[in-house]
Protein backbone atom coordinates (compact mmCIF):
# COMPACT_ATOMS: atom_id res chain seq x y z
CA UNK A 1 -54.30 117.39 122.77
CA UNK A 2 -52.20 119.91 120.27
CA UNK A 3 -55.97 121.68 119.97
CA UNK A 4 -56.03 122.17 123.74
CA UNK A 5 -52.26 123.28 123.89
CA UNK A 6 -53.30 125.83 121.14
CA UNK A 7 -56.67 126.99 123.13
CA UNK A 8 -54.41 128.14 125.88
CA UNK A 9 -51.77 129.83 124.48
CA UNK A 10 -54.54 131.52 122.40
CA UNK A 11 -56.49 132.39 125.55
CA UNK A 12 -53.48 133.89 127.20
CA UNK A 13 -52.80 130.77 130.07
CA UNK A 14 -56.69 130.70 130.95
CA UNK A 15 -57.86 127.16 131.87
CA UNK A 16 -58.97 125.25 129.26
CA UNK A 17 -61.32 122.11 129.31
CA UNK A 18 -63.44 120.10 127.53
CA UNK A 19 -66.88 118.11 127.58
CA UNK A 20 -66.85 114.51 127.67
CA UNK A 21 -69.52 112.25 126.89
CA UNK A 22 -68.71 109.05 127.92
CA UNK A 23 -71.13 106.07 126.92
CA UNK A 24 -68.18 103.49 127.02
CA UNK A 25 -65.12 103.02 129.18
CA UNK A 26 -62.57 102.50 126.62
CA UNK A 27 -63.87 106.37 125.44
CA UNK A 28 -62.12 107.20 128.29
CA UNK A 29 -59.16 105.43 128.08
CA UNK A 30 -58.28 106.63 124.94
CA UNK A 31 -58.38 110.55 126.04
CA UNK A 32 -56.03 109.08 129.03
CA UNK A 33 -53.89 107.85 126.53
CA UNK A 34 -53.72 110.87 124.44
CA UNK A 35 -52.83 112.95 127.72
CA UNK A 36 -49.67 110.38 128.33
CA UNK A 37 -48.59 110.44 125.27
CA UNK A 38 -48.73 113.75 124.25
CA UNK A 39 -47.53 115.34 127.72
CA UNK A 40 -50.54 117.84 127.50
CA UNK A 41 -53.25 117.80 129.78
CA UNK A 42 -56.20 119.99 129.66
CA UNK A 43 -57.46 122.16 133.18
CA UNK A 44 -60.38 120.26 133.36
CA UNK A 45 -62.70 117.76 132.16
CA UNK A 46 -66.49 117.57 132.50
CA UNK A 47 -67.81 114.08 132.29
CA UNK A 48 -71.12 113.46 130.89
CA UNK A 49 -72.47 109.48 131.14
CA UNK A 50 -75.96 109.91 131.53
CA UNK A 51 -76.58 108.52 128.18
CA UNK A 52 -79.11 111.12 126.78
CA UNK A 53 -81.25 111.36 130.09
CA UNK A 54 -81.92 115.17 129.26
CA UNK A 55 -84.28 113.91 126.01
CA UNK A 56 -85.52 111.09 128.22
CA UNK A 57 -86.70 113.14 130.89
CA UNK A 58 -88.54 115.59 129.02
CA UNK A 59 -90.96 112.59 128.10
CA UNK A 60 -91.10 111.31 130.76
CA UNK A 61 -92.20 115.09 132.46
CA UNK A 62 -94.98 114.99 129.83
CA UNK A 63 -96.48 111.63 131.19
CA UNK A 64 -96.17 112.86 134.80
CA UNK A 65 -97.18 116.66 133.53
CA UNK A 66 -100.07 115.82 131.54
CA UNK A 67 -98.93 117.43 128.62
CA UNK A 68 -100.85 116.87 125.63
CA UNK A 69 -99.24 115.58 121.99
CA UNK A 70 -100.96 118.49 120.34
CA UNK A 71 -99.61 116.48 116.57
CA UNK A 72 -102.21 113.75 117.88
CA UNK A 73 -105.12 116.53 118.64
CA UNK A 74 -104.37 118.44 115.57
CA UNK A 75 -107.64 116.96 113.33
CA UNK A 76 -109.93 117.13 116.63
């Protein structure tokens, strides 16, 4: 939390986040913690548990898409 104390006296009092990617609860938790103890709390959080879904969807796109492995295709 000193890093986002430091971020916004940097950025002159501008809010100041961060990304959170959150795959277990006790992730969480610990950030919580953190905030208690330290007294600082950041502007916002963005929470992310989606568990890689971007990387999963882009296959899954190519089945539904039709889009060809051109690696496979490459001797043909």
């Amino acid at each position: 939390m000193a890093f986002i104390a430091r971020l916004r006296s940097l950025s002159g009092g501008k809010p100041v986040g961060f990304k959170l990617a959150i795959g277990h609860p006790w992730e969480w938790f610990a950030i919580v913690k953190a905030m208690l103890e330290s007294g600082e709390r950041p502007d916002f959080i963005v929470v992310d548990g989606a568990k890689g879904e971007p990387a999963r969807r882009r296959w899954s796109l190519s089945i539904v898409w039709g889009t060809v492995n051109r690696s496979r295709h490459a001797g043909a």
